[in-house]
N, C-alpha and C. Protein backbone atom coordinates (compact mmCIF):
# COMPACT_ATOMS: atom_id res chain seq x y z
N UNK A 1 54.35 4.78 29.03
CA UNK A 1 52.95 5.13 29.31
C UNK A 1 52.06 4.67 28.17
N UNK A 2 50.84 4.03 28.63
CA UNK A 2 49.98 3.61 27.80
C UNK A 2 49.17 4.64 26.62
N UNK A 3 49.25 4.71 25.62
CA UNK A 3 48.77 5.30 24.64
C UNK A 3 48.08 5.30 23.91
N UNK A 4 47.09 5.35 22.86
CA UNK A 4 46.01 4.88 21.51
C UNK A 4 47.39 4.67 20.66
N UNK A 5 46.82 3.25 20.18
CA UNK A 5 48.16 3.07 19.10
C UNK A 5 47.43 3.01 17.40
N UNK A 6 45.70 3.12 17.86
CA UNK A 6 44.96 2.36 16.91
C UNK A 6 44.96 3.48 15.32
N UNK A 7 44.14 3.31 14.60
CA UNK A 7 43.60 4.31 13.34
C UNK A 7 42.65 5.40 13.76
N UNK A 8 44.09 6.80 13.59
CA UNK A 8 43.21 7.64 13.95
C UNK A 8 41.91 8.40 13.44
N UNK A 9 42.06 8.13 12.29
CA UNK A 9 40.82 8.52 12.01
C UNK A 9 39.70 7.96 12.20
N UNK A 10 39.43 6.64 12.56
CA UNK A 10 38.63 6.39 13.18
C UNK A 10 38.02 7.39 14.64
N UNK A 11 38.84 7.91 15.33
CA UNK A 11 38.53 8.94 16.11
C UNK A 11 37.74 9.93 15.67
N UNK A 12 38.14 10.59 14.68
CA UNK A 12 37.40 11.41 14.06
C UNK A 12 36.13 10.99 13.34
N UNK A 13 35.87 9.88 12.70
CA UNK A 13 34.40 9.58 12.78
C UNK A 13 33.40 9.43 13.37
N UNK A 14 34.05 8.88 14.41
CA UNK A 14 33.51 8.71 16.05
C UNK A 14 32.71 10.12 16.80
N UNK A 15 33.70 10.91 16.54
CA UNK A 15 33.15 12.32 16.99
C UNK A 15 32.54 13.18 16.16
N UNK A 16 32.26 12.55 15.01
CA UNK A 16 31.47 12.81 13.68
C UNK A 16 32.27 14.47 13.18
N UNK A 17 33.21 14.43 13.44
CA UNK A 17 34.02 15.74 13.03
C UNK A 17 35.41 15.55 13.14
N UNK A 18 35.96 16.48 12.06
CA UNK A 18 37.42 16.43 12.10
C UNK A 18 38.13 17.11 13.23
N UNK A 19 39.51 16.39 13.45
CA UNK A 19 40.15 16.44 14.56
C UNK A 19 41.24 16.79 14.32
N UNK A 20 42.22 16.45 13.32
CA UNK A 20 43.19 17.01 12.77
C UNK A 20 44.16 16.40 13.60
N UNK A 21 44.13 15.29 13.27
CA UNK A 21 45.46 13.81 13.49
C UNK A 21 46.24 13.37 12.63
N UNK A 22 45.88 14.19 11.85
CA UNK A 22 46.69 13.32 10.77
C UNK A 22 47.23 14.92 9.47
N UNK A 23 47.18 15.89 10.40
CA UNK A 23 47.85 17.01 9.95
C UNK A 23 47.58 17.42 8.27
N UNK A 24 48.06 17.68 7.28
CA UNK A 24 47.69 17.92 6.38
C UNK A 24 47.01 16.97 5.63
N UNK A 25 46.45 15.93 6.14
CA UNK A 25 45.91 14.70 4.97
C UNK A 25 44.46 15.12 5.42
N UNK A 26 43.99 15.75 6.73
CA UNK A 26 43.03 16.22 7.51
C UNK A 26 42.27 17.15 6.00
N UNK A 27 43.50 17.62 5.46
CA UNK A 27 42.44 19.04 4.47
C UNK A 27 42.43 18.38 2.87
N UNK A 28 42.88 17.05 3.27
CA UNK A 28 42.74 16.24 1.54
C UNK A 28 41.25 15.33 1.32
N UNK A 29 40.97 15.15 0.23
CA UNK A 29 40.14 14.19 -0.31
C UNK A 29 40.08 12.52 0.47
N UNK A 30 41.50 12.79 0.95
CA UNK A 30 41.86 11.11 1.30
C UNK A 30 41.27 11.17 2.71
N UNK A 31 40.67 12.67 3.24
CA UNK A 31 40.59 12.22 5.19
C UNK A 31 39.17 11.39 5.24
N UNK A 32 39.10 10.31 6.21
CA UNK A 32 38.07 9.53 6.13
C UNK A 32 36.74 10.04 6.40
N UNK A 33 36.39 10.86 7.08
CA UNK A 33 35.22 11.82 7.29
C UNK A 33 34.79 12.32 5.76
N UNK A 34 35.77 12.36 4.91
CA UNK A 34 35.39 13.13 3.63
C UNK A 34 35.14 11.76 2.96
N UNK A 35 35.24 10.54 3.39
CA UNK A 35 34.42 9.66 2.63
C UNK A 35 33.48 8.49 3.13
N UNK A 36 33.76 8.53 4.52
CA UNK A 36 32.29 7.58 5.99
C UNK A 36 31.95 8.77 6.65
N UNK A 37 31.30 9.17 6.27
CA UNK A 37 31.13 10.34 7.74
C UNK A 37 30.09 9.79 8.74
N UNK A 38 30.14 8.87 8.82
CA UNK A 38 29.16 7.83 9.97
C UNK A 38 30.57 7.04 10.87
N UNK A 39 29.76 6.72 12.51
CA UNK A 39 30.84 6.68 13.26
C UNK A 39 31.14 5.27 12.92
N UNK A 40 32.20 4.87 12.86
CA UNK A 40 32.82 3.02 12.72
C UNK A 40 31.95 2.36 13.43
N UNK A 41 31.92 0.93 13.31
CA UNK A 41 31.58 -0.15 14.09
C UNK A 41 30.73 -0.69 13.05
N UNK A 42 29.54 -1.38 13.87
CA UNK A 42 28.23 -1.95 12.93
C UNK A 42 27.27 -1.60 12.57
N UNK A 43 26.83 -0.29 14.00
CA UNK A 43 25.78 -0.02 14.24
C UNK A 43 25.81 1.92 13.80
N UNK A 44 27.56 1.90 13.13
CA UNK A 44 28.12 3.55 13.24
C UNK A 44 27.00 4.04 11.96
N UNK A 45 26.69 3.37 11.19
CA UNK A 45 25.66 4.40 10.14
C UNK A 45 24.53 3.99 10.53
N UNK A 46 23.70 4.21 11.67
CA UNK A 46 22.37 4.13 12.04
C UNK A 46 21.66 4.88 12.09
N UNK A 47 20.76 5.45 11.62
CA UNK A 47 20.06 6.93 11.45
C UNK A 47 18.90 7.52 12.88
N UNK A 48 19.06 8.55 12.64
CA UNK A 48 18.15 9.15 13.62
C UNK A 48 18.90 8.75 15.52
N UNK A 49 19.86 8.65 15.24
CA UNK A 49 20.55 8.39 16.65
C UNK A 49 20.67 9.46 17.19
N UNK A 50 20.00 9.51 18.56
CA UNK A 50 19.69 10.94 19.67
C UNK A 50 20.32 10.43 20.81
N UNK A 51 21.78 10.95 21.28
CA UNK A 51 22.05 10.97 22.63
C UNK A 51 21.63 11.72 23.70
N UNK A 52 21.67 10.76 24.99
CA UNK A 52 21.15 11.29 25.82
C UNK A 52 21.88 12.35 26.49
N UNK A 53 21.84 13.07 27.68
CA UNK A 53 22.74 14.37 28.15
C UNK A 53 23.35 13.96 28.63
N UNK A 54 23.96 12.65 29.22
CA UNK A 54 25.19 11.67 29.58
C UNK A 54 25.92 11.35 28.24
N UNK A 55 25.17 10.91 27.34
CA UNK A 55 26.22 10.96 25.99
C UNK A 55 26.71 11.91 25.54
N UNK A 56 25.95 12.87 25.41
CA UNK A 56 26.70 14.33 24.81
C UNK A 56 27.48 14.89 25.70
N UNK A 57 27.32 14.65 27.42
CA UNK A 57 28.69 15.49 27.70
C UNK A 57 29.67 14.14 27.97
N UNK A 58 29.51 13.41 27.50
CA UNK A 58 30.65 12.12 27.42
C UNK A 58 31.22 11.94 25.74
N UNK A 59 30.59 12.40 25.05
CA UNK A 59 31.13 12.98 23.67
C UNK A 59 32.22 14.12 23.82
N UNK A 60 31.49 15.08 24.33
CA UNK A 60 32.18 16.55 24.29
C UNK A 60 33.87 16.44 25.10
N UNK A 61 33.73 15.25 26.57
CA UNK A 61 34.87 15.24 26.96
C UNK A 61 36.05 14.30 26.42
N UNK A 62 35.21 13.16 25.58
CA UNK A 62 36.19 12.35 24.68
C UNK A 62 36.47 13.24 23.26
N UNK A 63 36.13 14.02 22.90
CA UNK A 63 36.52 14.96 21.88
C UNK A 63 37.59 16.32 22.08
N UNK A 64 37.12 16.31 23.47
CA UNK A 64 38.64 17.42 23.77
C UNK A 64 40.08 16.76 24.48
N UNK A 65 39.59 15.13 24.62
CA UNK A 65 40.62 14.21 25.07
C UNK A 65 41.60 13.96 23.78
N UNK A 66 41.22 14.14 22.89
CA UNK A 66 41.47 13.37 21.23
C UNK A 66 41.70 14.36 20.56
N UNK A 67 41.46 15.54 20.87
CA UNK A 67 42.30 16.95 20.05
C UNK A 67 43.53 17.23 20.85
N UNK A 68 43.81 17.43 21.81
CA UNK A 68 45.07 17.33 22.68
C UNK A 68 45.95 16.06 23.12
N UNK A 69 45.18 14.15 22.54
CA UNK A 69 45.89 13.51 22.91
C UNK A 69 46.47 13.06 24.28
N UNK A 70 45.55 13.17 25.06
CA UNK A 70 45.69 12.80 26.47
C UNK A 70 44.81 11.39 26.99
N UNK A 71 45.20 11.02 28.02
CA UNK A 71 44.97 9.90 28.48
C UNK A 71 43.53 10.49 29.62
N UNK A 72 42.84 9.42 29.75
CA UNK A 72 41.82 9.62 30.53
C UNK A 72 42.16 10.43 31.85
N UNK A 73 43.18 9.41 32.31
CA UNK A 73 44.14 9.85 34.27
C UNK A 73 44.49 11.15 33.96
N UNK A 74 44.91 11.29 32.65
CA UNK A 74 46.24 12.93 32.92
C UNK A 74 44.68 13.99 32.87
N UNK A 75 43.61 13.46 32.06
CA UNK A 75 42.42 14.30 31.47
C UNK A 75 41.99 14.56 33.26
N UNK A 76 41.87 14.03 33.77
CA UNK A 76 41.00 14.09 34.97
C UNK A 76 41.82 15.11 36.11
N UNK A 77 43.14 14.76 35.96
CA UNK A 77 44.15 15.35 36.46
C UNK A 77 44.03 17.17 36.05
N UNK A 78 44.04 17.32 35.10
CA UNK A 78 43.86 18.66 34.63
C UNK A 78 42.66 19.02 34.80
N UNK A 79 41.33 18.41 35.46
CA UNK A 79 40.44 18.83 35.33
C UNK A 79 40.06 19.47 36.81
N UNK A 80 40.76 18.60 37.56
CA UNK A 80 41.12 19.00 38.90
C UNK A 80 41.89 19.81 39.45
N UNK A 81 42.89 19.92 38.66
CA UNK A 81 44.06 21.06 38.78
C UNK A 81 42.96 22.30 38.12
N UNK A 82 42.25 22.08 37.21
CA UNK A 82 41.28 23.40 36.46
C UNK A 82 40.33 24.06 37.69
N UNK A 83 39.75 23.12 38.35
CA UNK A 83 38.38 23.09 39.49
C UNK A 83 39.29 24.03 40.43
N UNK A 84 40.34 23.62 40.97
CA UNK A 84 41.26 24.64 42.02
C UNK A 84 41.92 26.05 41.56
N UNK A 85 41.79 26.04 40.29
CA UNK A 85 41.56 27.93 39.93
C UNK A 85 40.75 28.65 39.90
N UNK A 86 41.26 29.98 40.07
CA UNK A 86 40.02 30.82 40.31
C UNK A 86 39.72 31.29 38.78
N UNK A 87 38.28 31.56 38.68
CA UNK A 87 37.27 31.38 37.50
C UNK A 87 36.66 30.29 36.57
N UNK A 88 36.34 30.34 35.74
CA UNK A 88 35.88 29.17 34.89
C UNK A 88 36.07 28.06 34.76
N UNK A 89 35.66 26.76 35.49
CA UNK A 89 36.49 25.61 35.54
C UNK A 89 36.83 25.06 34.08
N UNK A 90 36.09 25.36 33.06
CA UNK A 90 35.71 24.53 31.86
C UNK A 90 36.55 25.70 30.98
N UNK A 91 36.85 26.78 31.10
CA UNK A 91 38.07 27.78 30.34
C UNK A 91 39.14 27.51 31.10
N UNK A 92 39.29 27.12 32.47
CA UNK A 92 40.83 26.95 32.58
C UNK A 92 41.26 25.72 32.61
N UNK A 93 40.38 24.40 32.25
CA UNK A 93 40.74 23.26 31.14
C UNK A 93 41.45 23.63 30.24
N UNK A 94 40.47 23.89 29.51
CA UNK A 94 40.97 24.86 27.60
C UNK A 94 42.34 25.20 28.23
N UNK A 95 42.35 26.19 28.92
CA UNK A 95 44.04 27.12 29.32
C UNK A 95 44.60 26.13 29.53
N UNK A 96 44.97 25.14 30.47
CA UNK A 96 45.70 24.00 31.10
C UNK A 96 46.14 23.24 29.52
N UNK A 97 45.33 22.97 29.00
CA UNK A 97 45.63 22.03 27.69
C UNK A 97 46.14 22.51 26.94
N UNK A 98 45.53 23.46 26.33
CA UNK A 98 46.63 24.55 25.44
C UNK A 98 48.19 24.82 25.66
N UNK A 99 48.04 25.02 27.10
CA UNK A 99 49.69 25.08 27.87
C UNK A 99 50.80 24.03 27.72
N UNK A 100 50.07 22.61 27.29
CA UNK A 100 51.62 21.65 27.25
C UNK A 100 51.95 21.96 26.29
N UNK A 101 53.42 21.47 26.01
CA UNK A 101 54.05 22.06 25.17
C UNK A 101 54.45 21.40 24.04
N UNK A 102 53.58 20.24 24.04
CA UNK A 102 53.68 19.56 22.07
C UNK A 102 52.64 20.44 21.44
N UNK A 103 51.70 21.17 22.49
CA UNK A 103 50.35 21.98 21.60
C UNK A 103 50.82 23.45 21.52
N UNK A 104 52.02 23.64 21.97
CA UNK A 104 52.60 24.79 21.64
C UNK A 104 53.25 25.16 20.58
N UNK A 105 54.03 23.49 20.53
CA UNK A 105 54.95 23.58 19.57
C UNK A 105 53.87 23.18 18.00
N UNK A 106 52.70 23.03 18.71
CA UNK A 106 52.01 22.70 17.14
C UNK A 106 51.66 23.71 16.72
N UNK A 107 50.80 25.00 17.61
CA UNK A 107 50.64 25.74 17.53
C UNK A 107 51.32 27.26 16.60
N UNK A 108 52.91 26.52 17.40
CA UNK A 108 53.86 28.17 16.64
C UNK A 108 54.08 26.80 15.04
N UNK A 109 53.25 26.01 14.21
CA UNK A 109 53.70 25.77 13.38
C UNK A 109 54.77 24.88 13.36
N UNK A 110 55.62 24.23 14.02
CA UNK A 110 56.64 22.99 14.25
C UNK A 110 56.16 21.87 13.53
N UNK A 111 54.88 21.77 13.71
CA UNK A 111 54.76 20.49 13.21
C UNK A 111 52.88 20.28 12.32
N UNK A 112 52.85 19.24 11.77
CA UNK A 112 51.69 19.17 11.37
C UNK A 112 50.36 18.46 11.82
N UNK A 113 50.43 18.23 13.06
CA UNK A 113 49.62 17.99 13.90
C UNK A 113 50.15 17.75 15.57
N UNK A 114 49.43 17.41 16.49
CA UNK A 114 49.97 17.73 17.89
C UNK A 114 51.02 16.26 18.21
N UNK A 115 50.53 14.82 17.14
CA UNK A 115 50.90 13.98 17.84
C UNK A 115 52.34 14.10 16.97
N UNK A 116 52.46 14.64 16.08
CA UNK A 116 53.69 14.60 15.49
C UNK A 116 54.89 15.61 16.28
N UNK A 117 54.15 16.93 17.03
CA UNK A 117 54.66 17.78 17.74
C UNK A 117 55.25 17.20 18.92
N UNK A 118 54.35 16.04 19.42
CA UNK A 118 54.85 15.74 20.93
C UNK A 118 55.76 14.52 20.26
N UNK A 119 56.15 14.09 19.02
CA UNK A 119 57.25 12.94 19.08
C UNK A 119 58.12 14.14 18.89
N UNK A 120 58.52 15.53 18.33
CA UNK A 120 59.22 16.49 18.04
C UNK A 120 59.82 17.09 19.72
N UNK A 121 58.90 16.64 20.51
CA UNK A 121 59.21 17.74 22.01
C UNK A 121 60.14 16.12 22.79
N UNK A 122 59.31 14.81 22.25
CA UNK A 122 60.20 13.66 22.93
C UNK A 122 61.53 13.62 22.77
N UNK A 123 61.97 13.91 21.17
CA UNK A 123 63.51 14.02 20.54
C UNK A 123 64.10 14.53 20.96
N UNK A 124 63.68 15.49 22.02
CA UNK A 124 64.63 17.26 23.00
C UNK A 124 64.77 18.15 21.68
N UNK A 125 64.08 18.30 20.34
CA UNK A 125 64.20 19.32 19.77
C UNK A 125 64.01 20.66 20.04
N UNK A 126 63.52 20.82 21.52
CA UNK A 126 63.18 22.00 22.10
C UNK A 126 63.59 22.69 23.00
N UNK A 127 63.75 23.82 23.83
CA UNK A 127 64.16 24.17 25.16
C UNK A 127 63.60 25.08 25.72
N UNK A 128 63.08 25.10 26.63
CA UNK A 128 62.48 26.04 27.29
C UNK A 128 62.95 27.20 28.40
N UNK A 129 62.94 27.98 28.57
CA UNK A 129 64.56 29.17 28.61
C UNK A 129 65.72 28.60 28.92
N UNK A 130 66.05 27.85 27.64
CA UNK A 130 67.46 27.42 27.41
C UNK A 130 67.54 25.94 28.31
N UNK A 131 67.00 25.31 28.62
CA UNK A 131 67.05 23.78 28.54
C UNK A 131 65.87 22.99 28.39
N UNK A 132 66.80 22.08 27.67
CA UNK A 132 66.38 20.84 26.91
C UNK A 132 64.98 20.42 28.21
N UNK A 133 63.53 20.20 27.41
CA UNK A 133 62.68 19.59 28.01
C UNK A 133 62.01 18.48 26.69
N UNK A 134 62.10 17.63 27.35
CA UNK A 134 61.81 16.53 26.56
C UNK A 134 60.29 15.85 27.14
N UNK A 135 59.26 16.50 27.33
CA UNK A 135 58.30 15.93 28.31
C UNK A 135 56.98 16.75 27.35
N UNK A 136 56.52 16.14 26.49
CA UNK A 136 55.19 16.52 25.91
C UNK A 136 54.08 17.48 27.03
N UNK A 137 53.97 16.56 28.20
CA UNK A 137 53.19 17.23 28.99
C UNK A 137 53.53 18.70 29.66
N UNK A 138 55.04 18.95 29.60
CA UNK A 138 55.05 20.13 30.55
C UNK A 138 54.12 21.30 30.03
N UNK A 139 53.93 22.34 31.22
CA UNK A 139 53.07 23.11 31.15
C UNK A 139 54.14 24.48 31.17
N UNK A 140 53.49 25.16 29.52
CA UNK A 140 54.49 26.39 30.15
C UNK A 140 53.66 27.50 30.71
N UNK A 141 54.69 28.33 30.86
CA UNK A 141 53.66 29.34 31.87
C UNK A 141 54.01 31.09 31.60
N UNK A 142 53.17 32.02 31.51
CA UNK A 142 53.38 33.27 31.10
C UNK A 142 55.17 33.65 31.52
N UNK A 143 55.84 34.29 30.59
CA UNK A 143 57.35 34.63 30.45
C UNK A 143 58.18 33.54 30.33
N UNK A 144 57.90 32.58 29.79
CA UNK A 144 58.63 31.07 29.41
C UNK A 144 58.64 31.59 27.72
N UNK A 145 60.34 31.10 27.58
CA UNK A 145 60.74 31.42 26.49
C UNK A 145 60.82 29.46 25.83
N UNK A 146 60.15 29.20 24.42
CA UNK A 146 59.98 28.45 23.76
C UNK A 146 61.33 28.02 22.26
N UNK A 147 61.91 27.52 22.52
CA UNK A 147 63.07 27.77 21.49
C UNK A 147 63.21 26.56 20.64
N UNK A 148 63.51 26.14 19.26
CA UNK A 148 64.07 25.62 18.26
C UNK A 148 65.42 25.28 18.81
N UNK A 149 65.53 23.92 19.27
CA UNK A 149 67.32 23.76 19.61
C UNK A 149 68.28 24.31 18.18
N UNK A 150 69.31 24.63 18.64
CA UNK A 150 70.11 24.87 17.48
C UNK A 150 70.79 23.57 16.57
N UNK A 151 71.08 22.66 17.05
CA UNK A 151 71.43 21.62 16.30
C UNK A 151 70.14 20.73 15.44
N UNK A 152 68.54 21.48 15.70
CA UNK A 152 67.49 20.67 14.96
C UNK A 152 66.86 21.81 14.23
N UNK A 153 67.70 22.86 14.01
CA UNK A 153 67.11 23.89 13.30
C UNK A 153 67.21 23.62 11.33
N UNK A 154 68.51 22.39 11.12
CA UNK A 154 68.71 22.35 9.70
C UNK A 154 67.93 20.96 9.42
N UNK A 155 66.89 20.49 10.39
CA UNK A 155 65.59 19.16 10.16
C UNK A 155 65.12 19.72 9.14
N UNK A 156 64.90 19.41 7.74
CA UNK A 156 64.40 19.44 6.70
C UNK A 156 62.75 18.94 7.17
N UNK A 157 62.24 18.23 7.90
CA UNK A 157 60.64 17.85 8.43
C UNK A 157 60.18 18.90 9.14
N UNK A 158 61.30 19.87 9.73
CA UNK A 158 60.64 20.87 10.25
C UNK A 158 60.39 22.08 9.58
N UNK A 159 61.70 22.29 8.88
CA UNK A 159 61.64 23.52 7.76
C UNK A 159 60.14 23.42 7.14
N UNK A 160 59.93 22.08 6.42
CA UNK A 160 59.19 21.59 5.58
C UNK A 160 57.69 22.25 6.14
N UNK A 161 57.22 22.11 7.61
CA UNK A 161 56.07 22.35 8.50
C UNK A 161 56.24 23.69 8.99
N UNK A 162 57.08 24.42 9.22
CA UNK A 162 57.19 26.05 9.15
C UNK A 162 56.53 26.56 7.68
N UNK A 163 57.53 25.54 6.52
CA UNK A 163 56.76 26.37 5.37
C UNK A 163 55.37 26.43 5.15
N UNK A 164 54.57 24.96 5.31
CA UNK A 164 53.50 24.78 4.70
C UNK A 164 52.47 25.63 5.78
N UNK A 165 52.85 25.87 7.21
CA UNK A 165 52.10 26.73 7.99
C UNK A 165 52.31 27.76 8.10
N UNK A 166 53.18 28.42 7.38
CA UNK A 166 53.30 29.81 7.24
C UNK A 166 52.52 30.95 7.55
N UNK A 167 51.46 30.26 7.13
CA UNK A 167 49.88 31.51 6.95
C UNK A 167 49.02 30.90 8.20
N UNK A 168 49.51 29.79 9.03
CA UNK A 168 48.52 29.58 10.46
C UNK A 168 48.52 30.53 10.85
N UNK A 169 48.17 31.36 11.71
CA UNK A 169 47.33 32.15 13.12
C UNK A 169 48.09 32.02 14.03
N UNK A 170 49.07 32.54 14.39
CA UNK A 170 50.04 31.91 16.19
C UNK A 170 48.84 32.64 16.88
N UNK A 171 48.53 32.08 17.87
CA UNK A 171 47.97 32.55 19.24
C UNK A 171 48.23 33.68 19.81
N UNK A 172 47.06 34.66 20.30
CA UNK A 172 48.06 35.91 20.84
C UNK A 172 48.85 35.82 21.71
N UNK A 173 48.58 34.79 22.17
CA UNK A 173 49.58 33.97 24.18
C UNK A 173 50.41 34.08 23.69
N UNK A 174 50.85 33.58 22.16
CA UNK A 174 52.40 33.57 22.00
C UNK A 174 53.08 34.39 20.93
N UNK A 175 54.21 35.31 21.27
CA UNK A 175 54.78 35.96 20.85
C UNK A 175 56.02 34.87 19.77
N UNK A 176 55.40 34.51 18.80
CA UNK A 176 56.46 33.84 17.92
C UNK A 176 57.47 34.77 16.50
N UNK A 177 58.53 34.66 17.35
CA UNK A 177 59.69 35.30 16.11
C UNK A 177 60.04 34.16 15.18
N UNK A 178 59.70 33.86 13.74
CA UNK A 178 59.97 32.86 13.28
C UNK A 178 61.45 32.63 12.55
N UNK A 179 61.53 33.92 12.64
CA UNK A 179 63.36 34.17 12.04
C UNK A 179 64.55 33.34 12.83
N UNK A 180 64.28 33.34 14.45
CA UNK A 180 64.76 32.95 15.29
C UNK A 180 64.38 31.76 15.60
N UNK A 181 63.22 31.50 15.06
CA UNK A 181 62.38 30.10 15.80
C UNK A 181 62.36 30.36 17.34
N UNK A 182 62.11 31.43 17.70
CA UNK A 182 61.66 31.35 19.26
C UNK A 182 60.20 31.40 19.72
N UNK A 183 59.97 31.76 20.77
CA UNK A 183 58.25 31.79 20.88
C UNK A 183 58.98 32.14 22.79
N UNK A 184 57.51 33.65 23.01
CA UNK A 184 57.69 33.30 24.16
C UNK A 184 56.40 33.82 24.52
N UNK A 185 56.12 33.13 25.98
CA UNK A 185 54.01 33.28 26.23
C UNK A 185 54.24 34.27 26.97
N UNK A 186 53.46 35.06 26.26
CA UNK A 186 53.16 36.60 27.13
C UNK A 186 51.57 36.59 27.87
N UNK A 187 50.88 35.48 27.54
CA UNK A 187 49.40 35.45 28.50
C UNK A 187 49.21 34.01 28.79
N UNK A 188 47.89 34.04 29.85
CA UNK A 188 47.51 33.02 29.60
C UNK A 188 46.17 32.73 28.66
N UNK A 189 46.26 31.56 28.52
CA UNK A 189 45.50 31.17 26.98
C UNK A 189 43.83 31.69 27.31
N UNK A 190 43.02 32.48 26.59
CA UNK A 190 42.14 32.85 26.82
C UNK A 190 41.08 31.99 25.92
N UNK A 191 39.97 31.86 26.28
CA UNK A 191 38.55 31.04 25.74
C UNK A 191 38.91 31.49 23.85
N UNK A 192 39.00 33.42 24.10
CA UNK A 192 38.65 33.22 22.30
C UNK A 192 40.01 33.56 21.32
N UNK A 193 41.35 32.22 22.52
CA UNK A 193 42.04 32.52 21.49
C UNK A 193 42.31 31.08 21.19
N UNK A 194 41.30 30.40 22.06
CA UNK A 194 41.60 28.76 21.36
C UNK A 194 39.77 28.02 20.27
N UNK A 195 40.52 27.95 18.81
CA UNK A 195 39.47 28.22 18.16
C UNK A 195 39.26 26.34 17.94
N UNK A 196 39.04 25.88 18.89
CA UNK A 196 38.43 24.27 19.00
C UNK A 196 36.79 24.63 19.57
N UNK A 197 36.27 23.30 18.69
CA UNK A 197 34.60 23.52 18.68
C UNK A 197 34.29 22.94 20.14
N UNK A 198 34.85 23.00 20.89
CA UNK A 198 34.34 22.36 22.22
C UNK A 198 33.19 22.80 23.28
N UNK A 199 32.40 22.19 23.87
CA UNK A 199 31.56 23.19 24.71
C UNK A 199 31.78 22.39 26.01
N UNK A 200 32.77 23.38 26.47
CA UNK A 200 33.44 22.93 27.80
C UNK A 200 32.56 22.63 29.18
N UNK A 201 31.66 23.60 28.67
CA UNK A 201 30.57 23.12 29.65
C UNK A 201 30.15 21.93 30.21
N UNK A 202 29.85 20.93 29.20
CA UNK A 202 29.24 19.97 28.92
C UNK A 202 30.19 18.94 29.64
N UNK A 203 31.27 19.31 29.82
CA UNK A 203 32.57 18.51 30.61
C UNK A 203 32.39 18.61 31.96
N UNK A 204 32.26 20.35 32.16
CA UNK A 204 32.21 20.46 33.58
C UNK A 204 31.16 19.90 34.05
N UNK A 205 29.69 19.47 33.49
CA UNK A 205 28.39 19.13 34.01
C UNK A 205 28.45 17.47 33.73
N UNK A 206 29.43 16.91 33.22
CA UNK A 206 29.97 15.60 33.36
C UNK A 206 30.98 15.17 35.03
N UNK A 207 31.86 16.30 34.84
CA UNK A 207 32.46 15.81 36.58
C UNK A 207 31.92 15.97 37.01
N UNK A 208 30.88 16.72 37.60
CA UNK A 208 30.20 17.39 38.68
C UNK A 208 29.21 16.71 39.22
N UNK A 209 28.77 15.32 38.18
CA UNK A 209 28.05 14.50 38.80
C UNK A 209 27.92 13.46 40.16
């Protein structure tokens, strides 16, 4: 499947805010926002630039495409699968996205950013009540148990990203035992427990056109 292979931080200039692609280099001196904070190209440090309400909700939906790492098709896909639930189309996005399970596994701390999580969920380092899922995209779903395979529990890259996230925030959705390395979702993901600057709105008043 076709992917962004390019410099991610360029993404993040683009959206004139950090995105957190590049996992702990995101909170160093070295992240590029902390030294262009104007978007790339020729025309990216041009002043007084005012988008129109087609740009800003075409910003807002390429910015929640690029924090979760999804492709335009799968983006549209979930947005449609969101439109056929009942309540909020633009919170049960957020829920839908939150739910695959490289953003889970970034989430309980596995890894140091999502794209490093979903090469961690490609390896089968994971299982989901007790088998191996190797599919970044799956969606888990309230009483799905999240597990640390036992043969990738002595990965020194993972130990390493448990330690340094120690003090993250797990989600209340997920019940993470870290002794065990398990995790299991006791809700579904609610608006104020996913703390991304997004204004989902602005997405939904983009399809709807």
């Amino acid at each position: 499947m076709a992917r962004y292979t390019g410099a991610v931080c360029r993404l993040c200039r683009r959206e004139g805010q950090k995105l957190f692609l590049k996992g702990d280099r995101c909170y160093t001196e070295k992240c590029a926002l902390e030294r262009r904070s104007y978007a790339p190209g020729q025309h990216g440090n041009a002043r007084n630039k005012k988008l129109s309400e087609y740009g800003q909700q075409l910003r807002e939906k390429q910015k929640a495409r690029r924090y979760y790492g999804v492709l335009e098709s799968q983006f549209e896909a979930y947005f449609d699968m969101a439109a056929k639930h009942k309540g909020m189309t633009g919170e049960n996005l957020l829920a839908i996205l939150e739910s695959r399970l490289d953003n889970v596994v970034y989430r309980l701390g596995f890894a140091m950013s999502r794209a490093e999580a979903r090469q961690l969920v490609r390896h089968g380092h994971f299982t989901v009540d007790g088998k191996r899922v190797d599919i970044p995209s799956f969606l888990v779903k309230t009483g799905m148990t999240i597990e640390l395979a036992e043969k990738s529990r002595g990965i020194d890259k993972i130990k390493g990203s448990l330690e340094a996230n120690a003090s993250r925030v797990v989600p209340k959705w997920l019940d993470f035992d870290a002794k065990n390395m398990v995790a299991k979702v006791v809700a579904v993901p609610a608006r104020e427990d996913i703390d991304l600057p997004i204004e989902e709105h602005l997405i939904v008043e983009l399809y709807s056109k």
